[in-house]
Protein backbone atom coordinates (compact mmCIF):
# COMPACT_ATOMS: atom_id res chain seq x y z
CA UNK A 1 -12.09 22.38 15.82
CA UNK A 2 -11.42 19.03 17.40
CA UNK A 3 -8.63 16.27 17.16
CA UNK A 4 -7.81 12.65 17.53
CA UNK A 5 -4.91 11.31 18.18
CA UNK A 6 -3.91 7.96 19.08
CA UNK A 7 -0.72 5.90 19.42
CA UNK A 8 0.16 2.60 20.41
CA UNK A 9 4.07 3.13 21.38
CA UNK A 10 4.75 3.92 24.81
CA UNK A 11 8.34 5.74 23.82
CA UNK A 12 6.32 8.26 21.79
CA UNK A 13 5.27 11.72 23.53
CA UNK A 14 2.47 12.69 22.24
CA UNK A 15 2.67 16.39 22.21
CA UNK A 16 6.09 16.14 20.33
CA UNK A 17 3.92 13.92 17.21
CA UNK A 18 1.19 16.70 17.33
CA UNK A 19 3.59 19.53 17.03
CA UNK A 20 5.05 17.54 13.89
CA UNK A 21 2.09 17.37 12.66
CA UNK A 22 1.11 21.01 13.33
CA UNK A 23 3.78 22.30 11.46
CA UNK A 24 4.00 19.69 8.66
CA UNK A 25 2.99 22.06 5.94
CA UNK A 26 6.44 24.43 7.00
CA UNK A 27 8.60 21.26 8.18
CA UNK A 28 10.28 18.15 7.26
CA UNK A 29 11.85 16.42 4.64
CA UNK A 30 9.76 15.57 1.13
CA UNK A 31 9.46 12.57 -0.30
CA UNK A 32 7.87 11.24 -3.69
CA UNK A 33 6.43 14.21 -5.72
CA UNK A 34 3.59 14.76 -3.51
CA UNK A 35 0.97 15.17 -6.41
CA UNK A 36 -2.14 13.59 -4.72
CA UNK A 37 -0.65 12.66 -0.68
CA UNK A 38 2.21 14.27 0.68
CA UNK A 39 4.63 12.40 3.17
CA UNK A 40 7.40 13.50 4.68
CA UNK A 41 10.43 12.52 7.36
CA UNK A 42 11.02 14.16 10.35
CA UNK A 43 13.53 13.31 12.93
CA UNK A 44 11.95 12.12 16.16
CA UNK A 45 14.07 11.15 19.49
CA UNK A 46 17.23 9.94 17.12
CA UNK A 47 14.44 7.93 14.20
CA UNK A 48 13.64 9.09 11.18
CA UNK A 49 9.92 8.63 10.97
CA UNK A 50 7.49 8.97 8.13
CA UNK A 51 3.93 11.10 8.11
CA UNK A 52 1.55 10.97 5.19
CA UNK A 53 -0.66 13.46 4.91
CA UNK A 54 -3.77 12.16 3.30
CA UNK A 55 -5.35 14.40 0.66
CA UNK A 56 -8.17 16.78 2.23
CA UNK A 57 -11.82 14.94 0.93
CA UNK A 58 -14.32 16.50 -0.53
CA UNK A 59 -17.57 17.44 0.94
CA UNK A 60 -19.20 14.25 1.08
CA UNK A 61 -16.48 12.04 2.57
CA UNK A 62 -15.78 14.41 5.05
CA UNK A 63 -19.12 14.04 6.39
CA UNK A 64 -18.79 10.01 6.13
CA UNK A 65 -15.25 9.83 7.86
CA UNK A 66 -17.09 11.78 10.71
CA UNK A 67 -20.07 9.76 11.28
CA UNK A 68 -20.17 6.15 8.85
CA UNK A 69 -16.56 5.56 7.87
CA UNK A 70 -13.09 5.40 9.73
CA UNK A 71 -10.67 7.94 7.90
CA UNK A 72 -7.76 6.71 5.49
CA UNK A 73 -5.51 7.33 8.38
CA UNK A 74 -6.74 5.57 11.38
CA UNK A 75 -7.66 2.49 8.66
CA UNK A 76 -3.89 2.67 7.74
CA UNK A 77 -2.63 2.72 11.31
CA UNK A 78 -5.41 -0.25 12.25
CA UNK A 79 -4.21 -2.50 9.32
CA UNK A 80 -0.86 -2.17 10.05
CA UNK A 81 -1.12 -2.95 13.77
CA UNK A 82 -3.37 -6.18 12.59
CA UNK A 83 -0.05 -7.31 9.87
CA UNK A 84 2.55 -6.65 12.45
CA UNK A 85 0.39 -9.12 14.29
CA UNK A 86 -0.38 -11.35 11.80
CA UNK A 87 3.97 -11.31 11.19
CA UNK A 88 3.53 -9.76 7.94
CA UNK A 89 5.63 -7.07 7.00
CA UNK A 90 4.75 -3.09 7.09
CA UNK A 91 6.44 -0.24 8.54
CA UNK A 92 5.78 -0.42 12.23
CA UNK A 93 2.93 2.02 12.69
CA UNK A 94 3.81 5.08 15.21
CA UNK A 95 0.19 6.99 15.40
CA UNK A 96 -2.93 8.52 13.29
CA UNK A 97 -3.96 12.16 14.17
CA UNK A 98 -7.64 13.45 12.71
CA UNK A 99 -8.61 17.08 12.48
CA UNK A 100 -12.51 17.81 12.68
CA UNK A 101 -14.40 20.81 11.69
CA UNK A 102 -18.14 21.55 12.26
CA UNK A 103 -19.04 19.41 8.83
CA UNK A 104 -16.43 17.05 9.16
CA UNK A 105 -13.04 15.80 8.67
CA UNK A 106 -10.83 18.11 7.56
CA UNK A 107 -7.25 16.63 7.20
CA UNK A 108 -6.07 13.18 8.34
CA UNK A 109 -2.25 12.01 9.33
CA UNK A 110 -0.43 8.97 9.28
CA UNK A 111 2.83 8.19 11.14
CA UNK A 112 4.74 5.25 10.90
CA UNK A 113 8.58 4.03 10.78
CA UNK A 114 10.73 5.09 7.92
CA UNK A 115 12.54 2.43 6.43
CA UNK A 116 16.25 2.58 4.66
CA UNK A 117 17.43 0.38 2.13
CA UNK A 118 14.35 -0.17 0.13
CA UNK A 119 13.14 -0.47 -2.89
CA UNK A 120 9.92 -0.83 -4.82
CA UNK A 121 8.64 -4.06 -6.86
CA UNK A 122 8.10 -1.29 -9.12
CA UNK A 123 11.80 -1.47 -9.70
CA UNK A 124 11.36 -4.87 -10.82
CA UNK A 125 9.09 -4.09 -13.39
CA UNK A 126 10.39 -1.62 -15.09
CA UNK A 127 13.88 -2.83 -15.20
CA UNK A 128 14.54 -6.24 -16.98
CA UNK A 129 18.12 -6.49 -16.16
CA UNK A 130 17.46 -6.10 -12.49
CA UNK A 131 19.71 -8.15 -10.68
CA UNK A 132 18.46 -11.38 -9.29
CA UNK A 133 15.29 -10.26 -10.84
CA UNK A 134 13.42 -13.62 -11.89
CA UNK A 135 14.35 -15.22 -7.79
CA UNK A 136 12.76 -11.31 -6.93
CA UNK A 137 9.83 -12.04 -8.57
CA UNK A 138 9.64 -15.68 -7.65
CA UNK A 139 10.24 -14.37 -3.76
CA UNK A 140 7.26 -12.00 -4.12
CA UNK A 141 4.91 -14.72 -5.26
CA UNK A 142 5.64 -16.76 -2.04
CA UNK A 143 4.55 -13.48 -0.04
CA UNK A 144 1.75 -13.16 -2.31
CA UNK A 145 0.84 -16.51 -1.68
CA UNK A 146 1.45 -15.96 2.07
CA UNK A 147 -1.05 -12.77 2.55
CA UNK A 148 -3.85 -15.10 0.39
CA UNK A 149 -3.51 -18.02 3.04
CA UNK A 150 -4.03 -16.00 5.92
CA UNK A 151 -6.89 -14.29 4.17
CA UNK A 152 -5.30 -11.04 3.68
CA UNK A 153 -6.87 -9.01 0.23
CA UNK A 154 -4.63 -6.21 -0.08
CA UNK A 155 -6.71 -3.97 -2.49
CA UNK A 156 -3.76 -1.58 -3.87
CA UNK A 157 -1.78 -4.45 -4.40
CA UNK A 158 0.14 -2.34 -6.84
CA UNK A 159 3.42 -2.16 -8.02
CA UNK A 160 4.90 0.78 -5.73
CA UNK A 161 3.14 -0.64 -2.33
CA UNK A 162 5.64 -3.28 -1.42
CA UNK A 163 8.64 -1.98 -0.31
CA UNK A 164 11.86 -4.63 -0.90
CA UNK A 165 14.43 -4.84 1.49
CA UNK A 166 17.76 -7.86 0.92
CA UNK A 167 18.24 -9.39 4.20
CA UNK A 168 22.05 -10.45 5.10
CA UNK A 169 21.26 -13.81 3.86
CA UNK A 170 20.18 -12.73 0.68
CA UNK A 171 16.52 -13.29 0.93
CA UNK A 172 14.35 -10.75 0.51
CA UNK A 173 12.04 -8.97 3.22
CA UNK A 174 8.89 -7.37 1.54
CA UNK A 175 6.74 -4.64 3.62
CA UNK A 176 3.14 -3.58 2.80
CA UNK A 177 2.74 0.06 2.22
CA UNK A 178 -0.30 2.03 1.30
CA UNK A 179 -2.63 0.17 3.41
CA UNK A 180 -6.28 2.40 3.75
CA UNK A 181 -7.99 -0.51 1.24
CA UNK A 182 -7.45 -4.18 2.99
CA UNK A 183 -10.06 -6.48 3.40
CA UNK A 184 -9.32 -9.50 5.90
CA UNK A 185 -11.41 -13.22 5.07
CA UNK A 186 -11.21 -16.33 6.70
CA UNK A 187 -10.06 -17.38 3.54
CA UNK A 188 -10.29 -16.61 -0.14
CA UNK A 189 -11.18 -18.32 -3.24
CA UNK A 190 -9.59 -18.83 -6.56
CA UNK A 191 -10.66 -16.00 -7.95
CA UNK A 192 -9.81 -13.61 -5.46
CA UNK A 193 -6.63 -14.50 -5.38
CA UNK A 194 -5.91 -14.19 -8.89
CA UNK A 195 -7.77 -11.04 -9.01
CA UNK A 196 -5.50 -9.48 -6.63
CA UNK A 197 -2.32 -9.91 -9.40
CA UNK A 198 -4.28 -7.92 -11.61
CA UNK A 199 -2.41 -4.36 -11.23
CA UNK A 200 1.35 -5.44 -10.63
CA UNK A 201 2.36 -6.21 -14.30
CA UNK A 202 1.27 -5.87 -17.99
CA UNK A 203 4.37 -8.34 -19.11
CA UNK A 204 2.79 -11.83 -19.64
CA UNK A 205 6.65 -13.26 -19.24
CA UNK A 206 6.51 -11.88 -15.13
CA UNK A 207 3.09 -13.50 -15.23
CA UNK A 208 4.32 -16.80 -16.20
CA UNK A 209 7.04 -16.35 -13.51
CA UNK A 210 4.46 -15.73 -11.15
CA UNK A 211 1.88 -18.29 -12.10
CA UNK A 212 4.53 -20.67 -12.13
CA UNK A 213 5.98 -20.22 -8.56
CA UNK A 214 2.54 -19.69 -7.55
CA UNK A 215 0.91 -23.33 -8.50
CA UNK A 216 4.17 -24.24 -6.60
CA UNK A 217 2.22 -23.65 -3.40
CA UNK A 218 -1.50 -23.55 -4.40
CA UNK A 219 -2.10 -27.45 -5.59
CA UNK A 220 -6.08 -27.14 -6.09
CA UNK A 221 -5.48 -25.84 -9.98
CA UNK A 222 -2.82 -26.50 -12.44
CA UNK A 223 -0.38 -24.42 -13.60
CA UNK A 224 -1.96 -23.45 -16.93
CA UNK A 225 -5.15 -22.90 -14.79
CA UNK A 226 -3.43 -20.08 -12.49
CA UNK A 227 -1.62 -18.95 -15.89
CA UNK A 228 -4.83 -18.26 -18.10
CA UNK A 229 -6.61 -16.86 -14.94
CA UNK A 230 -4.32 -14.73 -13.79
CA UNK A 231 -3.28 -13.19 -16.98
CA UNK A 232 -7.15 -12.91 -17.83
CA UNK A 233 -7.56 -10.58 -14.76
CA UNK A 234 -4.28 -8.39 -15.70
CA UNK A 235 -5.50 -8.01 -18.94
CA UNK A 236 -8.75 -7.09 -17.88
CA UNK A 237 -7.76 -4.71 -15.67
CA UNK A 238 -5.12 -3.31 -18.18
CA UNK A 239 -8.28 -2.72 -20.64
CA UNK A 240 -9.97 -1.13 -17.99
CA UNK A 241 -7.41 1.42 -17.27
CA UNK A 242 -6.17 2.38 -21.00
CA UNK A 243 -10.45 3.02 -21.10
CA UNK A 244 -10.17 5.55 -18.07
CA UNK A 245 -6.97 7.36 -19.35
CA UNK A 246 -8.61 7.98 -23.16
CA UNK A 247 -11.78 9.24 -21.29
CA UNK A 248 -9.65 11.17 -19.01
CA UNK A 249 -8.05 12.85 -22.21
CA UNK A 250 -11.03 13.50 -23.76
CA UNK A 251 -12.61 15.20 -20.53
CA UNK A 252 -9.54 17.37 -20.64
CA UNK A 253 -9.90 18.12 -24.25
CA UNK A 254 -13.07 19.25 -24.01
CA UNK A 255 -12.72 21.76 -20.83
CA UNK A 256 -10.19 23.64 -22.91
């Protein structure tokens, strides 16, 4: 069996990360239900860090993250070196650790600051008497808008991958989580930048919110035009998915 680690803080001692990550199965702290990756918190010279374990792949992709594809968690620990540079915000990444077998990869590890204080946009989604919830939303956009301008297509831009955090002033700090799936463009069209609303909301009224704020800052289409686009996209993409849970259901009925 072989192993790659690599880290990019100084303060960090290496062996101290791989025996975290040795005995992560029998150690830490869990967090989230753990149902497909499982992270956890450890304690780590007086900071809480956090380690997601990435689910063990199947034959094929363990074969391709050896020899044709980097593994979720050196691509997680890449992008978020490449946002902290870019001064967008993601837990500051700590290390990646790769375990190899003769056929291939057989379990993957990300490490990265834990951060207090947070909470998902989920949150804002599912509860319409959030407080502040409309400037929330509005706030969001304006990051949104900020990741499209520097060419930044966050894939899983999903409801529980950005991580809200209210700054002393009031304004809110929004960090990136999740990040395996990010592609990075010199810059990116209409389209793409409506596509990428697709998964945050069914509710046409946070649409409007968003569309609104959003043709704020993005002059080369009217309002309407950002409205009817984006909301085409959601409710594509909400089609799509209600498709893949009834087949889902059927699959299951029929293995019984």
């Amino acid at each position: 069996m072989t192993t790659k680690f690599e880290s990019n803080r100084a303060i960090i001692n290496p062996t101290e990360v791989i025996s975290i990550v040795k005995n992560f199965n029998s150690q830490g702290t869990l967090l989230g239900n753990g149902k497909r990756n499982i992270i956890k918190l450890f304690d780590l010279n007086e900071e809480t860090i956090n380690i997601k374990s990435f689910k063990i792949p199947h034959l094929i992709n363990k074969i391709a993250y050896k020899y044709f594809r980097k593994s979720k968690a050196r691509r997680s620990f890449e992008f978020a070196s490449k946002l902290i540079e870019m001064q967008i915000g993601t837990p500051k990444p700590i290390a990646f650790f790769e375990n190899y077998d003769a056929i291939g990869l057989k379990d993957s590890y990300y490490a990265c600051e834990h951060l207090e204080n947070v909470f998902e946009f989920r949150d804002i989604v599912e509860n319409k008497d959030f407080q502040n919830r409309e400037l929330i939303i509005r706030e969001f956009t304006q990051f949104t808008f900020g990741l499209h301008e520097k060419g930044i297509e966050f894939l899983d831009h999903s409801p529980g991958n950005t991580l809200i955090k209210k700054s002393t002033d009031g304004k809110c700090q929004f960090f990136l989580v999740d990040l395996n799936r990010m592609n990075f463009h010199e810059s990116m069209d209409f389209n793409s930048r409506m596509k990428n609303f697709n998964r945050l909301t069914p509710q046409k009224e946070m649409i409007a919110i968003m569309s609104n704020e959003y043709s704020k800052w993005y002059t080369e289409k009217s309002e309407t035009e950002i409205f009817n686009k984006m909301w085409q996209e959601t409710h594509e993409f909400q089609e799509k998915f209600a498709r893949k849970k009834r087949l889902k259901k059927k699959i299951k009925f029929w293995k019984k």
